[in-house]
Protein backbone atom coordinates (compact mmCIF):
# COMPACT_ATOMS: atom_id res chain seq x y z
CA UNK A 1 139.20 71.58 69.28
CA UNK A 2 135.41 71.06 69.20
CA UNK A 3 135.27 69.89 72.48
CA UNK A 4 136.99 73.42 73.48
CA UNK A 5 134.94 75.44 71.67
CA UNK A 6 131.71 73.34 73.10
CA UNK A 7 132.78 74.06 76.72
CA UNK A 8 133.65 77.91 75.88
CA UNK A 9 129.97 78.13 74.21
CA UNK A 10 128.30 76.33 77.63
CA UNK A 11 130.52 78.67 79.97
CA UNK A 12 129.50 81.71 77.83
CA UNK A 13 126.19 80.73 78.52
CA UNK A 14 126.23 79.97 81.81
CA UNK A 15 127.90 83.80 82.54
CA UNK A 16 125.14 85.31 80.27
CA UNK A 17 122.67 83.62 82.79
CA UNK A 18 124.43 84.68 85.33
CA UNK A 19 124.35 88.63 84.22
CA UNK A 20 120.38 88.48 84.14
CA UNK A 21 119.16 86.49 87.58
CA UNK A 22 115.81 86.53 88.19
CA UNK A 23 113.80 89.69 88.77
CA UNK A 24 110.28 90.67 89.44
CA UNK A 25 108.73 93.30 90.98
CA UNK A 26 106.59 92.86 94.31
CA UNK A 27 103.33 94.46 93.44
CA UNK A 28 101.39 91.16 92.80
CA UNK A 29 102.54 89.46 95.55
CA UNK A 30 101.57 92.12 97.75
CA UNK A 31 98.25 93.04 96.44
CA UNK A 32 96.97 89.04 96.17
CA UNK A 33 98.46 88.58 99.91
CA UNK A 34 95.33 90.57 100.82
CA UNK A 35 92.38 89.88 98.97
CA UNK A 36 90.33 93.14 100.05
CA UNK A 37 92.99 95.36 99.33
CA UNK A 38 93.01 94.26 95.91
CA UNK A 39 89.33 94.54 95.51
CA UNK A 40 90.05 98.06 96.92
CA UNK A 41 92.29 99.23 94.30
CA UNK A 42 90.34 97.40 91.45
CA UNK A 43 87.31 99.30 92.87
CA UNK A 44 89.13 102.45 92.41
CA UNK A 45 90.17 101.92 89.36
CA UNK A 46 86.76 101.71 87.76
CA UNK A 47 85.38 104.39 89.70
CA UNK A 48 88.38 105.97 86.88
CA UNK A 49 87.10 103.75 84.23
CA UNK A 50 83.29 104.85 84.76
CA UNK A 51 84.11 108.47 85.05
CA UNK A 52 86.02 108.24 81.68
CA UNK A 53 84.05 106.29 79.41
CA UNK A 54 81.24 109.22 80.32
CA UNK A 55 83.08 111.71 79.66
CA UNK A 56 85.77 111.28 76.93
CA UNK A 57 83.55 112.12 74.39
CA UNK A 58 82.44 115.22 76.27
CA UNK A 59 86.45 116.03 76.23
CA UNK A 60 86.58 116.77 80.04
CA UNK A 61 89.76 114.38 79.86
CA UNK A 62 91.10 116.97 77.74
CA UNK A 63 94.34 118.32 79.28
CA UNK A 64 96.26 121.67 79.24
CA UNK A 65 99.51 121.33 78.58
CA UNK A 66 100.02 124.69 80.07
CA UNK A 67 100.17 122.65 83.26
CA UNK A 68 103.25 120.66 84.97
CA UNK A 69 102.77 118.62 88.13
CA UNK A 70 105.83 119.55 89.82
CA UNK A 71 106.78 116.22 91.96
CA UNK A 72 109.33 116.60 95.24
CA UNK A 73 111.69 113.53 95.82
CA UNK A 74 114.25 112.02 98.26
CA UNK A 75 116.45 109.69 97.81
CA UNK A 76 117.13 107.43 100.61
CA UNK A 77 120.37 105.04 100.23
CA UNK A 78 120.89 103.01 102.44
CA UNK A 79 124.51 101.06 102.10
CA UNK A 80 126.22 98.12 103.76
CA UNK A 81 129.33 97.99 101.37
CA UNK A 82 130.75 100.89 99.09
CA UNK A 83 129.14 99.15 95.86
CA UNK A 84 125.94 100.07 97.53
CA UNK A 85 126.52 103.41 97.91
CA UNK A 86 125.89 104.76 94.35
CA UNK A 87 126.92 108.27 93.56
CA UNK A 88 124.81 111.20 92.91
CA UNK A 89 125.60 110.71 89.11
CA UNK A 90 123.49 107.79 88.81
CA UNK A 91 120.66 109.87 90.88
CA UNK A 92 120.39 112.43 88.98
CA UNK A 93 120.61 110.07 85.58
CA UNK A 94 117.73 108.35 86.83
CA UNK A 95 116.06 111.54 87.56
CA UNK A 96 116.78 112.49 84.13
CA UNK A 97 115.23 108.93 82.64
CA UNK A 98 112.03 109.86 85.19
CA UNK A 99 111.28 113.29 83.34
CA UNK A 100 112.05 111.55 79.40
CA UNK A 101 109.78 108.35 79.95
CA UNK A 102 106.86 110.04 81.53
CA UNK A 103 107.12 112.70 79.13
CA UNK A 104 107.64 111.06 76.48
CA UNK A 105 110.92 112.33 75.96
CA UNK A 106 112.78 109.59 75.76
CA UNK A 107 115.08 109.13 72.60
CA UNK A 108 114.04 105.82 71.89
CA UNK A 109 109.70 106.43 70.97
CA UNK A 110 111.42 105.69 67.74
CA UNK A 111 111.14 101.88 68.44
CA UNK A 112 107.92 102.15 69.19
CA UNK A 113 105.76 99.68 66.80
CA UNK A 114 103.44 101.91 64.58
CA UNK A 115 100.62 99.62 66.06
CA UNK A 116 100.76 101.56 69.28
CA UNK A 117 101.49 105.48 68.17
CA UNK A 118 98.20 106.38 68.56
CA UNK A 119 97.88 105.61 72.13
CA UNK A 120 101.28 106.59 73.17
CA UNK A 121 100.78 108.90 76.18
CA UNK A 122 102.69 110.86 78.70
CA UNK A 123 101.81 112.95 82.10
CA UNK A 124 103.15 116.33 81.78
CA UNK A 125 104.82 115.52 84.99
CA UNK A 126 108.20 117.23 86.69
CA UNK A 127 110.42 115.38 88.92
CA UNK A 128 112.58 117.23 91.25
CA UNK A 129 115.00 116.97 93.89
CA UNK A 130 113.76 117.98 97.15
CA UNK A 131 115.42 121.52 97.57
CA UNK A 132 114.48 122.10 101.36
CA UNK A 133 113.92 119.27 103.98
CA UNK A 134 110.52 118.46 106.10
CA UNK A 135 112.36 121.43 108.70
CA UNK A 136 112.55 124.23 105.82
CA UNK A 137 116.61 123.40 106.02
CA UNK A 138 118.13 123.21 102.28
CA UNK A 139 118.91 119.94 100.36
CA UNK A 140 119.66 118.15 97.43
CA UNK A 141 117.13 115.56 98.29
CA UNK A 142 119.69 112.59 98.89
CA UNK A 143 120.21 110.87 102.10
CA UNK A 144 123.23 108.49 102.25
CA UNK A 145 123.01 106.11 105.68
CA UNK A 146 125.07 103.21 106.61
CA UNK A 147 123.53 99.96 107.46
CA UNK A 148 124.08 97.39 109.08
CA UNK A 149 120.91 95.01 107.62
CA UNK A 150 123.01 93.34 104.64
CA UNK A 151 119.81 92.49 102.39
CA UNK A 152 116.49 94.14 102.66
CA UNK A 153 114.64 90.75 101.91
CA UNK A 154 112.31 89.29 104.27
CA UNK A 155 108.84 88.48 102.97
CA UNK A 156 106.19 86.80 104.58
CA UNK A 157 102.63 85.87 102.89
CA UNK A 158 102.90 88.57 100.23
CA UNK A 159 104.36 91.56 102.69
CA UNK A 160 107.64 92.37 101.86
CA UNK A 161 110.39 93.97 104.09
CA UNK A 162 109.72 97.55 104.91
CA UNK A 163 112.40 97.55 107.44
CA UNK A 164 114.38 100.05 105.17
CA UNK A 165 111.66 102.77 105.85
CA UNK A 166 112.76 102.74 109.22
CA UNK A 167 115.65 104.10 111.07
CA UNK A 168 115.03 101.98 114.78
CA UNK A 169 115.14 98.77 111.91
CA UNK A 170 118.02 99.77 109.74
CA UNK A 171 116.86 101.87 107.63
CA UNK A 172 115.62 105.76 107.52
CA UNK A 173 112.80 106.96 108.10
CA UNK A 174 110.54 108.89 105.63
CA UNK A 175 110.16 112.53 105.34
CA UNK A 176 106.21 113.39 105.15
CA UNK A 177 104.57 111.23 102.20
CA UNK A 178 102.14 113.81 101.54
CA UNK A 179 104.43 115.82 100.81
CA UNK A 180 107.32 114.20 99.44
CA UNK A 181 107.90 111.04 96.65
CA UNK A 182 109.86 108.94 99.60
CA UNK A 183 112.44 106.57 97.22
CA UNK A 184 114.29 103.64 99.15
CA UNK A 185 117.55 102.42 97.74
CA UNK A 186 118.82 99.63 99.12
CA UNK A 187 120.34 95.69 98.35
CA UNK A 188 116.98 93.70 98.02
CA UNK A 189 119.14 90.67 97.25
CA UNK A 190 118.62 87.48 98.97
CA UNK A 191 121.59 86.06 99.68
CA UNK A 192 122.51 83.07 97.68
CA UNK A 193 119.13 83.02 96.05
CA UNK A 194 119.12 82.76 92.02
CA UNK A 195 116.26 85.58 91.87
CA UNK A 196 115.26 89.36 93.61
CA UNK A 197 112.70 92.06 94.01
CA UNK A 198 113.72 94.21 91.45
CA UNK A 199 111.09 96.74 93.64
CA UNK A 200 107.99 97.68 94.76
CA UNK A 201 105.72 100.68 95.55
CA UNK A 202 102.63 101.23 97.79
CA UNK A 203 99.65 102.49 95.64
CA UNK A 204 97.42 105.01 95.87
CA UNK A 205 94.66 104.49 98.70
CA UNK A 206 92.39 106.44 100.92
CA UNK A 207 89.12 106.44 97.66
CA UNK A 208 86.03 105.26 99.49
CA UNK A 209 87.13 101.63 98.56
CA UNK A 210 89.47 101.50 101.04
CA UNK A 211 87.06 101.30 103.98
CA UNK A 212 88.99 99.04 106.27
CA UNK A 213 92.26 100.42 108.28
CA UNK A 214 93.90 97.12 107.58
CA UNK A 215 93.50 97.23 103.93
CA UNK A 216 95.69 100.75 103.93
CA UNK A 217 99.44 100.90 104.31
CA UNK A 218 100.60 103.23 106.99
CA UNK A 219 101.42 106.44 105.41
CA UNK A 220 105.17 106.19 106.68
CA UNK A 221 105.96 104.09 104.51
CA UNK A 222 104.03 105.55 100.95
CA UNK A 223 106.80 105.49 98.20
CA UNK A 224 109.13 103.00 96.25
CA UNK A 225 112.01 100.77 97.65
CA UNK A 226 114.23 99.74 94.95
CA UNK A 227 117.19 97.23 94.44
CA UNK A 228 120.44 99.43 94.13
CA UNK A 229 121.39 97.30 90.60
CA UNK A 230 118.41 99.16 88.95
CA UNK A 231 119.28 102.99 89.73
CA UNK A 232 120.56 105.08 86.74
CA UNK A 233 121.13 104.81 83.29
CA UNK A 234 124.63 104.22 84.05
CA UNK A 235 124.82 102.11 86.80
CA UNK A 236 127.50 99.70 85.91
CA UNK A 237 125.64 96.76 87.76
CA UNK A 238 122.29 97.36 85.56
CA UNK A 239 123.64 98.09 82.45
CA UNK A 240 125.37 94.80 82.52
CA UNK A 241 122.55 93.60 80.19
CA UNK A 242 119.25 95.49 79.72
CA UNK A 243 117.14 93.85 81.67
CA UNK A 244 116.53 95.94 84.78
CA UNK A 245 118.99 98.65 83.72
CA UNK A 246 118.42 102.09 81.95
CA UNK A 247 115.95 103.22 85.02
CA UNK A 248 112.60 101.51 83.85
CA UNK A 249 112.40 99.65 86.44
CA UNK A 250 111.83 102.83 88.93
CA UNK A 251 109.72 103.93 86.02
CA UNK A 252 107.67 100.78 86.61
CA UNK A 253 107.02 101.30 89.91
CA UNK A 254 106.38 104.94 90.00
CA UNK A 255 103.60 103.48 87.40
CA UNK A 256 102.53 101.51 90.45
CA UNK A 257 102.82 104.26 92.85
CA UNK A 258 100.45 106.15 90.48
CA UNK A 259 98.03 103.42 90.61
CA UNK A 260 98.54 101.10 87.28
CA UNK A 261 98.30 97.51 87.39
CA UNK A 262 100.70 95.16 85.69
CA UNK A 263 99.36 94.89 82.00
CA UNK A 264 98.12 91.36 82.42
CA UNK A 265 96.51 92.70 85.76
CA UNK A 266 96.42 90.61 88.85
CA UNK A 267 96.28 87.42 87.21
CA UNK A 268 99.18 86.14 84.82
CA UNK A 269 97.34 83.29 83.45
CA UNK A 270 93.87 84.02 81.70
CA UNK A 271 93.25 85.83 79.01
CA UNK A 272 89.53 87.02 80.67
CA UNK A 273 89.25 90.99 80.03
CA UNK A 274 87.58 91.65 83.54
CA UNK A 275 90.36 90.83 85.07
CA UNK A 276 93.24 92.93 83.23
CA UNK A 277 94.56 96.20 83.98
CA UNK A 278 90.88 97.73 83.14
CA UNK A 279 92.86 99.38 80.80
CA UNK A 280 91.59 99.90 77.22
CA UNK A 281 93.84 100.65 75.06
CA UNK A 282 96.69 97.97 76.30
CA UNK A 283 95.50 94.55 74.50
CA UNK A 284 94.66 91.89 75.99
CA UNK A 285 98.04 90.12 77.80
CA UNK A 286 98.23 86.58 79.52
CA UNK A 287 101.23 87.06 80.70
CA UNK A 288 104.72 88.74 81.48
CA UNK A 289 107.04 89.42 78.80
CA UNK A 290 110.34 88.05 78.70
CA UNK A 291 113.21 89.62 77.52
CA UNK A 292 112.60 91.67 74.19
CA UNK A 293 110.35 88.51 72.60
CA UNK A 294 107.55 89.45 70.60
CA UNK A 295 104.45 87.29 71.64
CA UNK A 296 100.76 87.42 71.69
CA UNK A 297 99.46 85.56 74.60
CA UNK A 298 95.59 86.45 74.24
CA UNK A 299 94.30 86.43 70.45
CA UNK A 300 91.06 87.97 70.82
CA UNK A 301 90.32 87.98 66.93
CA UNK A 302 89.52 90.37 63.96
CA UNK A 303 91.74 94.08 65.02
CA UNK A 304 93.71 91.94 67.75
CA UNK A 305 97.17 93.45 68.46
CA UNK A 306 100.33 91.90 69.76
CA UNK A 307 101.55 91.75 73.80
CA UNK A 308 103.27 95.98 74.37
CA UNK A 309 106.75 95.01 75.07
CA UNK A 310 107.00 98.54 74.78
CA UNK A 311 104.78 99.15 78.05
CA UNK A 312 106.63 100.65 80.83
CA UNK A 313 104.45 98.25 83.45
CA UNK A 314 105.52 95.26 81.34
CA UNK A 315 108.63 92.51 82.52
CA UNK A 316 110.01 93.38 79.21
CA UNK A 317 113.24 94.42 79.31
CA UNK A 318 114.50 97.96 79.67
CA UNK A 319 115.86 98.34 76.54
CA UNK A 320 112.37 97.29 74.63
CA UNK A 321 109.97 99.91 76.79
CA UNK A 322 109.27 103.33 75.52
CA UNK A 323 105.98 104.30 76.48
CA UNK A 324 102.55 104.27 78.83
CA UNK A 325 99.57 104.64 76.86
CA UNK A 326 97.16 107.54 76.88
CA UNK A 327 94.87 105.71 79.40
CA UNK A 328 97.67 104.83 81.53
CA UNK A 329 98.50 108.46 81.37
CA UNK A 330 94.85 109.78 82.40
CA UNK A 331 94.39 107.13 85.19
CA UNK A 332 97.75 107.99 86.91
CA UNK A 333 96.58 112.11 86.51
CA UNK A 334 92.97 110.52 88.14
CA UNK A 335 94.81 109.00 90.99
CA UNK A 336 97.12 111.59 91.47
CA UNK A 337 94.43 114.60 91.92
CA UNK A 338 92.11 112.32 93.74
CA UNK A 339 94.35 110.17 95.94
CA UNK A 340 97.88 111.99 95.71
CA UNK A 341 97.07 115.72 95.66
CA UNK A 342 99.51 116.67 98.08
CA UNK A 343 102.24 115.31 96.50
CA UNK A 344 102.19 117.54 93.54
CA UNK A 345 102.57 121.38 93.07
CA UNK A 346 100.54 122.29 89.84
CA UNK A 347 103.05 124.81 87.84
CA UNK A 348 101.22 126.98 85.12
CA UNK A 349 103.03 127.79 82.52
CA UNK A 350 100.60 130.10 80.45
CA UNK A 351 98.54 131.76 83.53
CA UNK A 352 98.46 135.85 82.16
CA UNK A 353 99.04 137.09 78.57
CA UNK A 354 100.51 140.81 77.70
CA UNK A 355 99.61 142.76 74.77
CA UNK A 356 101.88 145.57 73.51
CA UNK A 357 99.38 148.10 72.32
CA UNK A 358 96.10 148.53 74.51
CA UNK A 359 92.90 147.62 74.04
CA UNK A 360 89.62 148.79 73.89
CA UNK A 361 87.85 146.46 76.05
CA UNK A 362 89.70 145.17 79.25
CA UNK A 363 87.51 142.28 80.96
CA UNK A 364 88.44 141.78 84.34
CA UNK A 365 87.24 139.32 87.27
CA UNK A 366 85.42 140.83 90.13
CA UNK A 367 84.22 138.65 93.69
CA UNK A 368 87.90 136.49 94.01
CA UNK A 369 87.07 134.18 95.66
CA UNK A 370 83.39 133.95 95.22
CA UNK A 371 80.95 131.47 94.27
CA UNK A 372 80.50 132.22 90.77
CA UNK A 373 83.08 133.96 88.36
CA UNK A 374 81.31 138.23 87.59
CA UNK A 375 83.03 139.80 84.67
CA UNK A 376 83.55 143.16 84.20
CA UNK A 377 85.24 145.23 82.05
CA UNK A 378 87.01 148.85 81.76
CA UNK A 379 83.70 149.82 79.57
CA UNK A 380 80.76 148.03 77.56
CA UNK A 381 79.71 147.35 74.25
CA UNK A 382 77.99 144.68 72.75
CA UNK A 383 81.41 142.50 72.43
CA UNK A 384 81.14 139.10 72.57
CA UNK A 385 83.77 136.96 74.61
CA UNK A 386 83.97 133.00 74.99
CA UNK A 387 85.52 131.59 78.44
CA UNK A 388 87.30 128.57 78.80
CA UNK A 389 87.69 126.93 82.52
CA UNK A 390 90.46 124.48 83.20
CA UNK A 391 91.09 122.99 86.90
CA UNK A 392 94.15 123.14 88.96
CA UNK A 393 95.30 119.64 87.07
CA UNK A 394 94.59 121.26 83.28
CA UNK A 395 91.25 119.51 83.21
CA UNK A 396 88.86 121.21 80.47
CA UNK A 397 85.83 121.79 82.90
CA UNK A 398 84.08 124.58 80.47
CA UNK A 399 85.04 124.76 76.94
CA UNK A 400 84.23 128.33 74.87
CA UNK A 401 81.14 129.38 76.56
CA UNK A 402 79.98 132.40 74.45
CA UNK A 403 78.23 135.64 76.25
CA UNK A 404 78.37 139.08 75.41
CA UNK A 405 79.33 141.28 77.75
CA UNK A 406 77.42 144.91 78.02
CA UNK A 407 77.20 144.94 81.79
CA UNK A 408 78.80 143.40 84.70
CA UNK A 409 78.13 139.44 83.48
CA UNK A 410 78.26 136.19 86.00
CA UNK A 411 78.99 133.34 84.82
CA UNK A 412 76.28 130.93 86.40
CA UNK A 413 77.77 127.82 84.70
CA UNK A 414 80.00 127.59 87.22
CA UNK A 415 77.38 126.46 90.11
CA UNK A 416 78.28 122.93 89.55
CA UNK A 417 81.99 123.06 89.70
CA UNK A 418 83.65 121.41 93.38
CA UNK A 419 85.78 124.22 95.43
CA UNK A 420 88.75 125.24 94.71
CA UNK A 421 91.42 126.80 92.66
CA UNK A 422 90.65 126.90 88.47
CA UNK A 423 92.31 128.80 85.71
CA UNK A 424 89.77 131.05 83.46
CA UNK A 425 90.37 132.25 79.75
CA UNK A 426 88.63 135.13 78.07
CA UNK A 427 88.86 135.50 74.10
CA UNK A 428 87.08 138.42 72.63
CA UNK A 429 85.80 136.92 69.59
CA UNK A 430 86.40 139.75 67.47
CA UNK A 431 89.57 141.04 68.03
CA UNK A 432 91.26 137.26 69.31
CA UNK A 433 92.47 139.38 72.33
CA UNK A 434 92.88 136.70 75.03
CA UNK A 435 92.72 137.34 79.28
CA UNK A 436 94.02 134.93 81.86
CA UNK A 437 93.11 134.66 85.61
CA UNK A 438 92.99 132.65 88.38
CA UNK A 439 89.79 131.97 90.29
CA UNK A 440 88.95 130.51 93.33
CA UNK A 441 86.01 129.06 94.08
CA UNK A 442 85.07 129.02 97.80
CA UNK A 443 82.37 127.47 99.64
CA UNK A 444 80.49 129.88 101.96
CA UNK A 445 80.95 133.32 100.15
């Protein structure tokens, strides 16, 4: 009877094993294949970490949540066998998990460790299926396409197989990348091999660090491909155990495809701060997680926390991440406005304000587009007004300027601020009457 029950224990074990292989995404393989290109994004990632630390006390980082950044995707799925050929319930699940997690939406910030609430961040960020195609031609922004390549798996030196962003190789080819979040779908799985790439994503290039051609990666193939077990909240072949399942793992590389490193950074096995994520308010991390273990790998003394298992760009399981941090947060909107601002549509949620009964002073914005903001208003007193100037990402880039408005004022502030498109907010300080517009900015007016 023991001897039973010892071989039923050693067979349960072996089929646990068995339901979580080996999985890692291919970001730091494919980043240390090339050393420049890693100095490249590193490079770019302090040019964040410079511009922050100078002005986070200055509250420029401050964002409006009036803002969304509407993101267009497209699934591609490519399928050799009907298993591979998910349905568009676990699309739009994932899409669902997408728009909780960066959000912070998710139902589970509950297990987040009261060490880490106060940095628990989120992007104000929209993810939507691509209604119209690169031709103008309506959508629902998933592509099914048979294949006849049975595992997208080659690697060599650190590159891994983008044969699945093309359609002369097997795969399909991407609609516009400037345009669109491209999303590959496809079996990743060596065969016979105890281990995978769960995924991996390009990052975000084209800064002034990336000064060589060879150090880019060609835009038609920007985006994530991604091992069809990981799709969905309820894909039946994730959710097996929690490993890769619930959707993190496209959550994890969408955090590389925003430009986060892994949270121990490009090195797994020192505890040496300059070479991290450059990313302050994660601690200190040797290592990968594994599973849903508690650990700290790097004690660095008095205030020290423990490893984030609850990090999104973690190994941890998906069932133990909830959250990026609010630095996380700020250096994917950095990267996004700097080195992805095509991809997004900026959607304003709070951009005019009606009043029932009318007012005696109406300020209005004359010279649009100009190259300062001129204020005007139906007629003058001596009423004072305050303007507040966010950018076309929600970035506070004039907070409550006071002037007092008894003839046609311009607002001379604004010399400094780049070109383009910002949102402008008059309060008359008096009455608490409040005026949106738009302004544009324009070089050579």
């Amino acid at each position: 009877m023991k001897l039973l029950l010892l071989l039923i224990l050693i067979l349960s074990t072996v089929a646990l094993k068995s339901q979580v292989p080996d999985f890692k995404c291919g970001f730091d393989d494919m980043m240390n294949a090339n050393p420049e290109r890693a100095k490249a994004l590193e490079q770019q990632t302090m040019a964040w970490k410079n511009l922050y630390n100078r002005t986070v006390n200055k509250r420029d980082f401050i964002y409006s949540y009036d803002t969304i950044f509407e993101v267009k995707v497209v699934f591609h799925i490519l399928y050799n066998n009907a298993s591979e050929n998910i349905p568009d319930s676990t699309i739009y699940s994932q899409m669902q998990v997408l728009n909780e997690d960066f959000n912070r939406l998710n139902a589970d910030t509950s297990k987040t460790r009261s060490v880490f609430l106060p940095v628990a961040g989120k992007l104000n960020i929209r993810f939507v299926l691509a209604d119209k195609d690169p031709n103008g031609m309506p959508t629902d922004g998933i592509i099914r396409k048979f294949t006849n390549v049975t595992s997208f798996s080659q690697t060599n030196a650190g590159n891994y197989d983008s044969r699945m962003k093309y359609n002369n190789q097997g795969g399909d080819n991407a609609w516009n990348t400037d345009q669109y979040l491209n999303i590959w779908i496809c079996d990743m799985y060596p065969q016979g091999a105890s281990s995978f790439t769960a995924g991996y994503a390009t990052p975000p290039q084209d800064a002034e660090h990336w000064n060589a051609t060879s150090l880019n990666f060609p835009k038609s193939e920007q985006g994530v491909a991604i091992h069809y077990y990981t799709i969905g909240r309820y894909n039946s072949a994730a959710t097996a155990n929690n490993a890769f399942g619930l959707g993190r793992t496209l959550v994890h590389e969408l955090g590389h495809y925003f430009g986060l490193f892994h949270i121990w950074g490009l090195n797994n096995t020192s505890c040496d701060k300059n070479i991290d994520d450059f990313i302050d308010d994660t601690p200190n991390t040797r290592f990968q997680a594994s599973s849903c273990n508690y650990n700290n790998t790097c004690n660095d003394g008095a205030g020290d926390l423990p490893d984030p298992i609850e990090n999104y760009m973690d190994y941890s399981w998906g069932s133990c991440q909830n959250m990026f941090t609010k630095q996380q947060a700020s250096l994917m909107l950095f990267n996004i406005h700097n080195y992805r601002k095509s991809i997004y549509t900026p959607i304003v949620t709070k951009d005019s304000y009606e009043t029932i009964e009318p007012v005696a002073i109406v300020p209005r914005i004359i010279s649009n587009p100009s190259r300062l903001i001129t204020v005007i208003a139906n007629k003058y007193s001596k009423a004072e007004f305050e303007v507040t100037i966010v950018d076309v990402i929600g970035k506070l880039v004039m907070n409550k300027l006071q002037f007092q408005l008894n003839n046609p004022t311009p607002i001379a502030e604004t010399e400094y601020l780049l070109d383009g498109h910002y949102f402008v907010r008059l309060k008359n300080i008096k009455t608490d009457e409040v005026f949106n517009f738009r302004w544009v900015k324009a070089g050579g007016i």
